[in-house]
C-alpha atoms as a PDB file:
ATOM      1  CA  UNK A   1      16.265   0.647  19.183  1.00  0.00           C
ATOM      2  CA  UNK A   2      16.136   1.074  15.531  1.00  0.00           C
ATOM      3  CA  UNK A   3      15.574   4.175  13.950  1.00  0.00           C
ATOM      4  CA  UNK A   4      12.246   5.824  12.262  1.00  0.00           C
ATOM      5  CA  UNK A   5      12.540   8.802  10.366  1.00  0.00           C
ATOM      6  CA  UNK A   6       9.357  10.266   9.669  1.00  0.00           C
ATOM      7  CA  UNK A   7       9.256  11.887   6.008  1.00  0.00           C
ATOM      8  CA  UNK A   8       6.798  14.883   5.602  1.00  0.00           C
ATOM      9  CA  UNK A   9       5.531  14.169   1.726  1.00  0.00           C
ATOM     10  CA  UNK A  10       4.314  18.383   1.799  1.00  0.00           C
ATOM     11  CA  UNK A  11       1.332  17.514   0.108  1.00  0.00           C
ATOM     12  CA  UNK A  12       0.250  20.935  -1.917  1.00  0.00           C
ATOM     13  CA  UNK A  13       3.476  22.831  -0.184  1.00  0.00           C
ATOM     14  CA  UNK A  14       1.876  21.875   3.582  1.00  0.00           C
ATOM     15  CA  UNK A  15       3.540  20.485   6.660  1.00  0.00           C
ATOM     16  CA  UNK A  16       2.353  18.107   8.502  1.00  0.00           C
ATOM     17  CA  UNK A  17      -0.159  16.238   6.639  1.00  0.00           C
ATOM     18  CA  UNK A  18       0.542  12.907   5.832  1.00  0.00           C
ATOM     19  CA  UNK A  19       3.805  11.487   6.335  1.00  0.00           C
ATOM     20  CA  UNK A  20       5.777   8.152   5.275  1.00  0.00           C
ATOM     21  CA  UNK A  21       8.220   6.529   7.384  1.00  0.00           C
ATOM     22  CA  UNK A  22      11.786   5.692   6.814  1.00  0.00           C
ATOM     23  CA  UNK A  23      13.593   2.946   8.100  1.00  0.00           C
ATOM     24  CA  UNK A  24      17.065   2.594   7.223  1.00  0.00           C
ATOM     25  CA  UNK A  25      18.371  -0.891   6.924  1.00  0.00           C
ATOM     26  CA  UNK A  26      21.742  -2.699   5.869  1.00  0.00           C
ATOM     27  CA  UNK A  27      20.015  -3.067   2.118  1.00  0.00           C
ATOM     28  CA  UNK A  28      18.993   0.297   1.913  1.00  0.00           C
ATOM     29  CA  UNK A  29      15.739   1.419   3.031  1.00  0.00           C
ATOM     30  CA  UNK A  30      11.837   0.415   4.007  1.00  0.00           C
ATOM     31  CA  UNK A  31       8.779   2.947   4.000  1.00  0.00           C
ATOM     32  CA  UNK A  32       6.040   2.393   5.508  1.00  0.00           C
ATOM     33  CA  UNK A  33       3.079   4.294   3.413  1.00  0.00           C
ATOM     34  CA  UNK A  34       4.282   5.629   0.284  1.00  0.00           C
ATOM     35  CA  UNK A  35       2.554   8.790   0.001  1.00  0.00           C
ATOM     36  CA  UNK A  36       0.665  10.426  -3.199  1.00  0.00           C
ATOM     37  CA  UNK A  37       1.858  10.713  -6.287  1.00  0.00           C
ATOM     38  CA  UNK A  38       2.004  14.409  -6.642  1.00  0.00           C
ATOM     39  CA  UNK A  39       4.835  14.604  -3.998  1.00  0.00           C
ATOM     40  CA  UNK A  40       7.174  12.169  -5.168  1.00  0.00           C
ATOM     41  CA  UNK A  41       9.861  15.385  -5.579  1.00  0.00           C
ATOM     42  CA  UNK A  42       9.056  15.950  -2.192  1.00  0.00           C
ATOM     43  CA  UNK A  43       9.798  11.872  -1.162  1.00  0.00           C
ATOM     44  CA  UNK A  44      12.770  12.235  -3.237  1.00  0.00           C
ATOM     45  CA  UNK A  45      14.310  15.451  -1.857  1.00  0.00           C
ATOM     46  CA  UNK A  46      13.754  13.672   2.035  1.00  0.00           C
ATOM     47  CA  UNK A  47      15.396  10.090   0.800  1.00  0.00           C
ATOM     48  CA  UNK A  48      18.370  12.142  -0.435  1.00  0.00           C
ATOM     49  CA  UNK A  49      19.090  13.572   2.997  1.00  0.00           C
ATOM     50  CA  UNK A  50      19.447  10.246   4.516  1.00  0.00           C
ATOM     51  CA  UNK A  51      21.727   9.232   1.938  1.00  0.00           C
ATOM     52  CA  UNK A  52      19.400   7.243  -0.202  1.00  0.00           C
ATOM     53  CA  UNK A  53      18.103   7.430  -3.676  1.00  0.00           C
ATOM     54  CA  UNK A  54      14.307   5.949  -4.884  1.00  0.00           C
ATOM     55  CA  UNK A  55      15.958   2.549  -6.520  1.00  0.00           C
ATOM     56  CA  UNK A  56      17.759   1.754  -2.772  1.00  0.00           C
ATOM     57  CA  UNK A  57      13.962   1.402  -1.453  1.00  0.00           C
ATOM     58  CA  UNK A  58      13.701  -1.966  -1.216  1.00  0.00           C
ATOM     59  CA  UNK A  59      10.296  -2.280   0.134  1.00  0.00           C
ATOM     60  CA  UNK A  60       7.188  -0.457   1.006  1.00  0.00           C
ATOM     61  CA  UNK A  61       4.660  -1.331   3.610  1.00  0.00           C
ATOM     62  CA  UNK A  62       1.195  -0.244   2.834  1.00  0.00           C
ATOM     63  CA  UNK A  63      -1.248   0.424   5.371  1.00  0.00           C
ATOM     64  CA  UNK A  64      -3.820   1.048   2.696  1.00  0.00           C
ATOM     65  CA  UNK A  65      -4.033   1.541  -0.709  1.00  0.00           C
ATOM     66  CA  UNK A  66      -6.325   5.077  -0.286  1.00  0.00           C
ATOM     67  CA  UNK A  67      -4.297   7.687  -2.522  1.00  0.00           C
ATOM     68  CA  UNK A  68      -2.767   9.917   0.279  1.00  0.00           C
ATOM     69  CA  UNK A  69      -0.628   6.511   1.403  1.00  0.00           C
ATOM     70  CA  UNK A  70      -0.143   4.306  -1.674  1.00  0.00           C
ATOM     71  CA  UNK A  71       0.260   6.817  -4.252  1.00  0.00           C
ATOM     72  CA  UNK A  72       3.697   6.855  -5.010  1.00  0.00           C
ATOM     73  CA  UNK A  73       4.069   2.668  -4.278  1.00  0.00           C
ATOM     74  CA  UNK A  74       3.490   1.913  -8.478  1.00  0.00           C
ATOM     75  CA  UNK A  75       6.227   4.759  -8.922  1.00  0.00           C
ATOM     76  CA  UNK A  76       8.734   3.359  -6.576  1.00  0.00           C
ATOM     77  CA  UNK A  77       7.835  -0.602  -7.444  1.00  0.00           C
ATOM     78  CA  UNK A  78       9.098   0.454 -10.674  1.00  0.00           C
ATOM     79  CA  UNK A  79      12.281   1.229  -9.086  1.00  0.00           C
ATOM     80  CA  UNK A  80      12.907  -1.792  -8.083  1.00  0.00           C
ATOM     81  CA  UNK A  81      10.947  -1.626  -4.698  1.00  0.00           C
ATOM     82  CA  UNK A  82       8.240  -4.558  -3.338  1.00  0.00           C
ATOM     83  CA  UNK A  83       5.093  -3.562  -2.583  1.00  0.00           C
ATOM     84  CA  UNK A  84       3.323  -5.406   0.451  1.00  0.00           C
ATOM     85  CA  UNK A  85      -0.360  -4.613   0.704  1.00  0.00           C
ATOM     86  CA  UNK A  86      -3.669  -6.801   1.848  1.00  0.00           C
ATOM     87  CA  UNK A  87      -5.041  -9.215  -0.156  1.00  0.00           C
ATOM     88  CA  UNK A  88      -8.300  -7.737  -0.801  1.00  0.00           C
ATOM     89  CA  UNK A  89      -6.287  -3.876  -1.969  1.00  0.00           C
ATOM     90  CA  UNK A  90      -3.877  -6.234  -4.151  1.00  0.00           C
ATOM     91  CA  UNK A  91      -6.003  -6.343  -7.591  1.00  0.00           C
ATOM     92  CA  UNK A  92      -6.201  -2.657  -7.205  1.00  0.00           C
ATOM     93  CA  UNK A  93      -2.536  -1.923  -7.216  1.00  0.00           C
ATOM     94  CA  UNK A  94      -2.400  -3.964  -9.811  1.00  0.00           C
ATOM     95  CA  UNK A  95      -5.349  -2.464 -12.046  1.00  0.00           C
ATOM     96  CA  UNK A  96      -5.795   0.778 -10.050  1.00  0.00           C
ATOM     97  CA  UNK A  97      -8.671   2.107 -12.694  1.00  0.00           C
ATOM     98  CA  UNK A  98     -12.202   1.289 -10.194  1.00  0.00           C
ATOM     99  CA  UNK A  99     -10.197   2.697  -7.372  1.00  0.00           C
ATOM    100  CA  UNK A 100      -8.982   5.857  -9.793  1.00  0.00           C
ATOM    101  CA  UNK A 101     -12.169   6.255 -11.013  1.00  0.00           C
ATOM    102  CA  UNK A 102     -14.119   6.117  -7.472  1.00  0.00           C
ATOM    103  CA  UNK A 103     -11.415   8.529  -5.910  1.00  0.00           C
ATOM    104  CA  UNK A 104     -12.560  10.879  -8.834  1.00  0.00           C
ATOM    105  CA  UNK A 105     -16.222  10.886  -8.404  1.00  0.00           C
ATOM    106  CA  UNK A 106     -14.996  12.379  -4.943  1.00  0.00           C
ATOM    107  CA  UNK A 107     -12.039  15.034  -6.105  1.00  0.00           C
ATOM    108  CA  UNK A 108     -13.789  15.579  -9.294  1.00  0.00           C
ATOM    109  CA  UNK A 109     -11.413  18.298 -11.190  1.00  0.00           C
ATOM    110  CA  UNK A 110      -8.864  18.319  -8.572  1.00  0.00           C
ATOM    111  CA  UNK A 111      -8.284  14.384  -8.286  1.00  0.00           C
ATOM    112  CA  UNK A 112      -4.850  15.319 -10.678  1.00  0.00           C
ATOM    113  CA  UNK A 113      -3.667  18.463  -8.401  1.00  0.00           C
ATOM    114  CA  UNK A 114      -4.022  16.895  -5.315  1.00  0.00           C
ATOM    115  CA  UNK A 115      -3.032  13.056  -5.312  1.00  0.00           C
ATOM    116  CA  UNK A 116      -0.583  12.994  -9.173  1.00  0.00           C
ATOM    117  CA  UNK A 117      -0.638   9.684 -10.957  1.00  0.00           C
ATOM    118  CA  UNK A 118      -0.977   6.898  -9.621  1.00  0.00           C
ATOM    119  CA  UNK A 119       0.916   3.928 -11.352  1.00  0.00           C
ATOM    120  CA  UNK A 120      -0.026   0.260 -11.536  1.00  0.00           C
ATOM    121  CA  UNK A 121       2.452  -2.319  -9.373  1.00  0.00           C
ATOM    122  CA  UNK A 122       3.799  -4.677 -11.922  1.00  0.00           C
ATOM    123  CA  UNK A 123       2.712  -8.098 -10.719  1.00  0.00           C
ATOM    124  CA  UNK A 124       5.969  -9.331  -9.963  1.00  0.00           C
ATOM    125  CA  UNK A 125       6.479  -6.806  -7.224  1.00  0.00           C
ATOM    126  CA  UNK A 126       3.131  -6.927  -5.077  1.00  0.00           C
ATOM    127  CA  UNK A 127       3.538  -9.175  -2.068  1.00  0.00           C
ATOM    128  CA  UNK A 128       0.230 -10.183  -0.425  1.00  0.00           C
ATOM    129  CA  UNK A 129      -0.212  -9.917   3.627  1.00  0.00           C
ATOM    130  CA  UNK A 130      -1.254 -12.324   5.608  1.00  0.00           C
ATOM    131  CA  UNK A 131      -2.946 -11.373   9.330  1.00  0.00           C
ATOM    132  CA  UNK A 132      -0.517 -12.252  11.769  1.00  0.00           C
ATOM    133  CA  UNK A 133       2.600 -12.471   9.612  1.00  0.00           C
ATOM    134  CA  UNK A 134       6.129 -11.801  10.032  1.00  0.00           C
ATOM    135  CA  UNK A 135       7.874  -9.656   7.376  1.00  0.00           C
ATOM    136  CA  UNK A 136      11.675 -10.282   7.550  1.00  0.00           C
ATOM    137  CA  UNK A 137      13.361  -7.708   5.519  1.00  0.00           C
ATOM    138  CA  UNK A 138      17.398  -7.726   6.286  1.00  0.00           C
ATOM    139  CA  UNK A 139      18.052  -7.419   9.575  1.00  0.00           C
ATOM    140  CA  UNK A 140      13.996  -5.967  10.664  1.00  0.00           C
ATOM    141  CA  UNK A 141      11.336  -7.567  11.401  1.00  0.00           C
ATOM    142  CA  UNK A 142       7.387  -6.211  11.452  1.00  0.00           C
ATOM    143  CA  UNK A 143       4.328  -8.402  12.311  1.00  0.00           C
ATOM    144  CA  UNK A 144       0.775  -7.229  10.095  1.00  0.00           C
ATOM    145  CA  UNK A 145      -1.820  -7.279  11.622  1.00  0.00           C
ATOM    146  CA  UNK A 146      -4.995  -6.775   9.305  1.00  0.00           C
ATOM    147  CA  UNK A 147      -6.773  -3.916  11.042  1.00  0.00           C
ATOM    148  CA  UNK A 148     -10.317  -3.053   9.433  1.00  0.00           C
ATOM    149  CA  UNK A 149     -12.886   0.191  10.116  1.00  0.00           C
ATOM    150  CA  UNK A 150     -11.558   2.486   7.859  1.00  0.00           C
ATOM    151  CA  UNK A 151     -11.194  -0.363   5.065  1.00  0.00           C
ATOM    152  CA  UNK A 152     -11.490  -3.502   4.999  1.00  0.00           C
ATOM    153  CA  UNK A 153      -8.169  -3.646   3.496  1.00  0.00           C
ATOM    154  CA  UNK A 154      -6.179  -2.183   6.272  1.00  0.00           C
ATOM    155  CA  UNK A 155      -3.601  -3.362   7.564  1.00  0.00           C
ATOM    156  CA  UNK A 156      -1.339  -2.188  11.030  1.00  0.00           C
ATOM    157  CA  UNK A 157       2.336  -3.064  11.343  1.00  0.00           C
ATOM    158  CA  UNK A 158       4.101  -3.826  14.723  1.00  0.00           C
ATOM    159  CA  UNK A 159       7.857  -3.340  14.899  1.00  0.00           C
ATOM    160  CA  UNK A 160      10.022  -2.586  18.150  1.00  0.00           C
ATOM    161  CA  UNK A 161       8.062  -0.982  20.455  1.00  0.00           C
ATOM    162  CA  UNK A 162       5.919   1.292  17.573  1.00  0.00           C
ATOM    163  CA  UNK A 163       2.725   0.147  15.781  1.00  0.00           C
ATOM    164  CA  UNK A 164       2.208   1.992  12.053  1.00  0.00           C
ATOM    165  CA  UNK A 165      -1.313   2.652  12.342  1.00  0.00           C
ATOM    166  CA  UNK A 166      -1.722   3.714   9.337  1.00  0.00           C
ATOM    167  CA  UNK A 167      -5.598   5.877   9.633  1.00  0.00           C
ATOM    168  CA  UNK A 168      -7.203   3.774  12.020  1.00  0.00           C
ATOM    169  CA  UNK A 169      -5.105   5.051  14.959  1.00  0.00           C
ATOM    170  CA  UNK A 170      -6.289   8.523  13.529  1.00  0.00           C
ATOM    171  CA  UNK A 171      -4.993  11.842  12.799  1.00  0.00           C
ATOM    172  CA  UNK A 172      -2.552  13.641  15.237  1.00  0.00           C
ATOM    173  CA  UNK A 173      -0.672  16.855  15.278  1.00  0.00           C
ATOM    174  CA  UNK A 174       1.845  18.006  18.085  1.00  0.00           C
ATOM    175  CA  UNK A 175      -0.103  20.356  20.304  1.00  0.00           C
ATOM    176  CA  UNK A 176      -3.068  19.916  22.705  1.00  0.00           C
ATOM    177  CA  UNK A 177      -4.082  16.199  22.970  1.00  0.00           C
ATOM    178  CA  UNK A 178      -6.561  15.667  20.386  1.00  0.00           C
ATOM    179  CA  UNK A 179      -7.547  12.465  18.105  1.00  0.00           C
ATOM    180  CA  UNK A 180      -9.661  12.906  14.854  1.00  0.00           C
ATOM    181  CA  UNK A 181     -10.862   9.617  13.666  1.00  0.00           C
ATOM    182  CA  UNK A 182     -10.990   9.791   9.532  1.00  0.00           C
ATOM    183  CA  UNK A 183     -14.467   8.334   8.385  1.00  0.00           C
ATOM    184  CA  UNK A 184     -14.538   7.958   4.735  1.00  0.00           C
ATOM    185  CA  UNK A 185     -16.711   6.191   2.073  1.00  0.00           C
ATOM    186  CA  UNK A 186     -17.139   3.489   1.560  1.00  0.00           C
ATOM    187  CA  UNK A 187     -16.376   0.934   4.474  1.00  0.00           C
ATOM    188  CA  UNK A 188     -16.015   2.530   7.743  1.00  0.00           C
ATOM    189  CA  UNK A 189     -17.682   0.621  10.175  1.00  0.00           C
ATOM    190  CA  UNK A 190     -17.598   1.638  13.855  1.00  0.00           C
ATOM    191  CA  UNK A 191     -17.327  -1.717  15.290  1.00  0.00           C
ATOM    192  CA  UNK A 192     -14.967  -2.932  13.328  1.00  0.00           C
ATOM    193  CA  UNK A 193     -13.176  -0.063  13.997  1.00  0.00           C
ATOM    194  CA  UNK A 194     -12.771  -0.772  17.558  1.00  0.00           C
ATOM    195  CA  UNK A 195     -12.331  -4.053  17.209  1.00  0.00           C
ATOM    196  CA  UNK A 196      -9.116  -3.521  15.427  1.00  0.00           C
ATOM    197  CA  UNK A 197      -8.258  -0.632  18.348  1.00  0.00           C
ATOM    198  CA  UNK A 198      -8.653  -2.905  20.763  1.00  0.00           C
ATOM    199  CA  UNK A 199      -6.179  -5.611  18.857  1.00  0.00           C
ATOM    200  CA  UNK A 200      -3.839  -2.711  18.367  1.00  0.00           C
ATOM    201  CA  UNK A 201      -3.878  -1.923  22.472  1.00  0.00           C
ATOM    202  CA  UNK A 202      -3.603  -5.773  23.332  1.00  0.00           C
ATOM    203  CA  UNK A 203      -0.110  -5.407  21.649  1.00  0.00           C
ATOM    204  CA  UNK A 204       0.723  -2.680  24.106  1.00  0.00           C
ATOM    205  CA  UNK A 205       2.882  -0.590  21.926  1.00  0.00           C
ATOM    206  CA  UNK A 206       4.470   2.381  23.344  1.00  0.00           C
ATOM    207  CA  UNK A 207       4.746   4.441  20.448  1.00  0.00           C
ATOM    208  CA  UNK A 208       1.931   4.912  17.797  1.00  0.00           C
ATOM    209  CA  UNK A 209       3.279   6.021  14.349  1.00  0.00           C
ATOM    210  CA  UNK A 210       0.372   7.903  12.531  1.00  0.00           C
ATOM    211  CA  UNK A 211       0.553   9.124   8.678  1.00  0.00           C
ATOM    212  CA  UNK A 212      -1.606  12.149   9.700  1.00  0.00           C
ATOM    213  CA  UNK A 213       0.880  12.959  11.384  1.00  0.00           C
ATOM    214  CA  UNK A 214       3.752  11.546  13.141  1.00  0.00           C
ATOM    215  CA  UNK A 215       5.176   9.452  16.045  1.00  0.00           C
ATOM    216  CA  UNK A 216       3.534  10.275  19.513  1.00  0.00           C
ATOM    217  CA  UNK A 217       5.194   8.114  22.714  1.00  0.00           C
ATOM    218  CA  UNK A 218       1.684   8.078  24.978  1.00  0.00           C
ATOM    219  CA  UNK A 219       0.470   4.839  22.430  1.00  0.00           C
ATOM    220  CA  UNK A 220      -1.919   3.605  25.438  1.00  0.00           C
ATOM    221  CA  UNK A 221      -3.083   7.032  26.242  1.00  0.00           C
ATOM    222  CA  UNK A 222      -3.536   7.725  22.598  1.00  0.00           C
ATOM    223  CA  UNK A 223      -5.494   4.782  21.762  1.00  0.00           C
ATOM    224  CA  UNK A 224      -7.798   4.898  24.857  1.00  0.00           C
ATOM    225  CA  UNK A 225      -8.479   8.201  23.570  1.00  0.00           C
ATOM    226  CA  UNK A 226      -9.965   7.198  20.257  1.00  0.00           C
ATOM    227  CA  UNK A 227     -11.764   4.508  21.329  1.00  0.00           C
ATOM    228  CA  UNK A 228     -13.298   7.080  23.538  1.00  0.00           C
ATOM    229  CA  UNK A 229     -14.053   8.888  20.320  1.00  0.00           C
ATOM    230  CA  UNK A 230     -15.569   6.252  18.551  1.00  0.00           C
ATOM    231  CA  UNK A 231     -18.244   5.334  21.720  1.00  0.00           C
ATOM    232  CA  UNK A 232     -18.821   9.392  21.369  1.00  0.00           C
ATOM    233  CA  UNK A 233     -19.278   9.297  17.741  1.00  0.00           C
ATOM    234  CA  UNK A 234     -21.719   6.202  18.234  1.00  0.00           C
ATOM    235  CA  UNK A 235     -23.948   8.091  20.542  1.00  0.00           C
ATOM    236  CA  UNK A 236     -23.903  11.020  18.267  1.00  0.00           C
ATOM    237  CA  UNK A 237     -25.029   9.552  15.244  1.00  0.00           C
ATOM    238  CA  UNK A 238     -27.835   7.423  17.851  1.00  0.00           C
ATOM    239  CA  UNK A 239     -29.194  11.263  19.191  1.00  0.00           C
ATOM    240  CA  UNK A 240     -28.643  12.804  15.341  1.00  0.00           C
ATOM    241  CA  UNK A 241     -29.405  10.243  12.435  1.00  0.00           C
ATOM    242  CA  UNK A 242     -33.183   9.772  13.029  1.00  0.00           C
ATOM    243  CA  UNK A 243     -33.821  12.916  12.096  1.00  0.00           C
ATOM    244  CA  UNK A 244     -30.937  14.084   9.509  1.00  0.00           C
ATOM    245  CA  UNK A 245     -32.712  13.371   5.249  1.00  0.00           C
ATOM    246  CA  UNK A 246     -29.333  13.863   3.753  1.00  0.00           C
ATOM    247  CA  UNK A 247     -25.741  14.063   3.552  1.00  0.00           C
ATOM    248  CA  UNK A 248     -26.044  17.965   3.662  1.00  0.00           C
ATOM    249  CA  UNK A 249     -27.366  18.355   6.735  1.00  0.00           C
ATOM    250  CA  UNK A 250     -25.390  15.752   8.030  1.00  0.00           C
ATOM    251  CA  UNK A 251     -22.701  18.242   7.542  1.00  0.00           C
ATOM    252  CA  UNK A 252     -24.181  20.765   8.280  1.00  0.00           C
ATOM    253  CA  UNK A 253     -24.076  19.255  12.664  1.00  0.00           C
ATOM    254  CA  UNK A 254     -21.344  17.419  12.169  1.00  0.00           C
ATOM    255  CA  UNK A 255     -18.585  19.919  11.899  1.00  0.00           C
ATOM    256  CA  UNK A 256     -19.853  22.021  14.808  1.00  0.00           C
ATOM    257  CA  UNK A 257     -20.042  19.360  16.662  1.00  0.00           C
ATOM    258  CA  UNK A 258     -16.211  18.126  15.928  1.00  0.00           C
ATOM    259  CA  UNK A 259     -14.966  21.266  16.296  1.00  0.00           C
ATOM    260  CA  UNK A 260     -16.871  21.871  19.987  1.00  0.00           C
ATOM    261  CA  UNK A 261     -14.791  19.064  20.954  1.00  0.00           C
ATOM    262  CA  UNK A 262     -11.516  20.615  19.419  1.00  0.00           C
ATOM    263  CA  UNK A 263     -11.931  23.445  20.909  1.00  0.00           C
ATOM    264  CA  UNK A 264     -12.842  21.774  24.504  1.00  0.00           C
ATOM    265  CA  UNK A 265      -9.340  20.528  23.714  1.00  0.00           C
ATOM    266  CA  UNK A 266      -7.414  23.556  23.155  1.00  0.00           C
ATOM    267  CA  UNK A 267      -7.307  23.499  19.990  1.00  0.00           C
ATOM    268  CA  UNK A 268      -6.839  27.162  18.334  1.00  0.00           C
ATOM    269  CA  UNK A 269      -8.861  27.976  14.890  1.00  0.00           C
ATOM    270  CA  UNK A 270      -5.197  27.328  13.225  1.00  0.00           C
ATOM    271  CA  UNK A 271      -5.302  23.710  14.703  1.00  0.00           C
ATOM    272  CA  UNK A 272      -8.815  23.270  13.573  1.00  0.00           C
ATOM    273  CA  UNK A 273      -7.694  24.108  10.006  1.00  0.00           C
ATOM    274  CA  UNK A 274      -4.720  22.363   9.630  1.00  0.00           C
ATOM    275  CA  UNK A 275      -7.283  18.777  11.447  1.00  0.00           C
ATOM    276  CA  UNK A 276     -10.092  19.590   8.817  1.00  0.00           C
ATOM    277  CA  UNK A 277      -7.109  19.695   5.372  1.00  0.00           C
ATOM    278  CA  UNK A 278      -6.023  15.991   7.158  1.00  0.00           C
ATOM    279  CA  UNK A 279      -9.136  15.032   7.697  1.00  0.00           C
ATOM    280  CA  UNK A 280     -12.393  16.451   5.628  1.00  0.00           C
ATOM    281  CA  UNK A 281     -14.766  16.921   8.139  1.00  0.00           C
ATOM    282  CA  UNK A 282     -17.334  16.451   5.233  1.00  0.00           C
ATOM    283  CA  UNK A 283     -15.718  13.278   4.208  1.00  0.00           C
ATOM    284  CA  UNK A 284     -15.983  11.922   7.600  1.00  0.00           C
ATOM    285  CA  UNK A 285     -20.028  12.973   7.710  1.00  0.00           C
ATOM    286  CA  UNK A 286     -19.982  11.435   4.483  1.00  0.00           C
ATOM    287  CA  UNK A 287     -18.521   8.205   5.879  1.00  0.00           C
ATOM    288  CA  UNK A 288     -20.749   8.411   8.626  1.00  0.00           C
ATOM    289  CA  UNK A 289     -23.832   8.709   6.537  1.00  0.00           C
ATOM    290  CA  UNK A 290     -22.801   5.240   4.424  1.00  0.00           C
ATOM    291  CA  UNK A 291     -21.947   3.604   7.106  1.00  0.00           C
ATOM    292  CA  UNK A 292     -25.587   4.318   8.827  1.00  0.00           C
ATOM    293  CA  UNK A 293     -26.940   3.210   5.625  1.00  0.00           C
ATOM    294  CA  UNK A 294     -24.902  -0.169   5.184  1.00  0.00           C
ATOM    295  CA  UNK A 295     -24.213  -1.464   8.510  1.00  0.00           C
ATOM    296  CA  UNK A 296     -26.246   0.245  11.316  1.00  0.00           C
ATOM    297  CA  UNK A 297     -30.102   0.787   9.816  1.00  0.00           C
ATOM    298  CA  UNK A 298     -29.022  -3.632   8.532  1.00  0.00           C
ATOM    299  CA  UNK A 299     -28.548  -4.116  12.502  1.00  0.00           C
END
């Protein structure tokens, strides 16, 4: 069995937050997920420990090109690396300023601190994934398989007996069994979402590798789980939305209610913490709320 390494990027000096994985190869090395900008020292620091430098990156794997994964991927296509992202997230890697400039209306004066620049992928770098396609790079092999819900331009990788799930497999930390699903503007959609759970679980993976945060071995029992959480979330939104006039108060249930269920987990207010700096609960209300507006109040 090959080897992952998971790499903890330390985004803002914190552990455990979103990760990028290492796979050593005969040419050097593969990532899958790239990480933000702002921790490239951190990327850099982890490479050197397994002997590598940023130039002997030979190729990254995006899941998606949201900041926290594909942040660093102009930085390190520069150094020589290929960049291999869905069709429909290529044009942004390649003129990154609608998705810079829509990231910002959410950070606002932050959107430098948190996520660092983000560099364009020269052209001649960027490789385009096709659903279903085998990526042969040395001596490993991963099959994409385009995975939307949390964007349209997401993308899952199989390889060995692991799937990179990139943040429609959720967010994960070691401790009591708990899945947060991360809704963000502007294109989650629910069904879609499971659709591309299901997919995932047809594969029957034993391992799940998750960017927020790590490599769990219960895959089947993992994703069971958050399909269980979507058909929850469903029938929340169904009972709340009818009455709920904005995103506010949206919020303002929302975050009880996810943390009710963390703490039906075992989850201590520590846990809760470190889930809501991986994954906003306010984001995800705010995901919620658009995707209510664009795909459920159209059905």
């Amino acid at each position: 069995m090959d080897k992952i390494i998971v790499i903890d990027t330390e985004l803002n000096g914190r552990s455990g937050s979103i990760g990028s994985f290492l796979l050593p190869y005969a040419g050097g090395g593969i990532l899958v997920d790239a990480g933000p900008g702002s921790t490239i020292e951190s990327l850099t620091r982890a490479l050197a420990v397994h002997g590598l430098e940023p130039g002997q990156v030979t190729d990254v794997l995006l899941t998606h090109i949201h900041l926290d994964h594909a942040g660093a991927a102009g930085w390190l296509a520069r150094k020589g690396a290929r960049i291999h992202v869905h069709p429909v997230g290529a044009p942004h890697l390649l003129n990154p300023e609608k998705l810079l400039a829509s990231a910002r209306r959410i950070y606002g004066d932050r959107m430098d601190e948190l996520w660092g620049e983000f560099l364009p992928v020269p052209p001649g770098q960027l490789s385009e994934v096709r659903d279903g396609e085998e990526i042969r790079i040395g001596e490993l092999t991963f099959t994409a398989l385009h995975t939307p819900g949390h964007a349209e331009h997401h993308i899952a990788y199989l390889f060995d007996d692991a799937c990179f799930c990139g943040d429609v497999g959720g967010v994960r930390r070691s401790g009591p069994f708990y899945v947060r699903l991360p809704f963000v503007p502007p294109e989650t959609d629910l069904g879609k979402w499971h659709q591309s759970l299901e997919r995932i679980r047809s594969t029957k993976p034993a391992r799940v590798a998750l960017t927020h945060f790590g490599i769990f071995a219960d895959a089947p029992a993992h994703l069971t789980y958050a399909l269980r959480m979507l058909e929850d979330v469903e029938a929340w939104l169904d009972k709340t939305m009818p009455d709920v006039p904005d995103v506010e108060t949206l919020i303002s249930r929302y975050i009880p209610w996810l943390h009710e269920i963390g703490r039906a987990e075992g989850l201590s207010d520590e846990l809760l913490t470190a889930y809501d700096q991986a994954s906003p609960a306010n984001m995800g209300a705010s995901g919620l709320l658009r995707y209510w507006q664009k795909v459920r109040r159209v059905d």
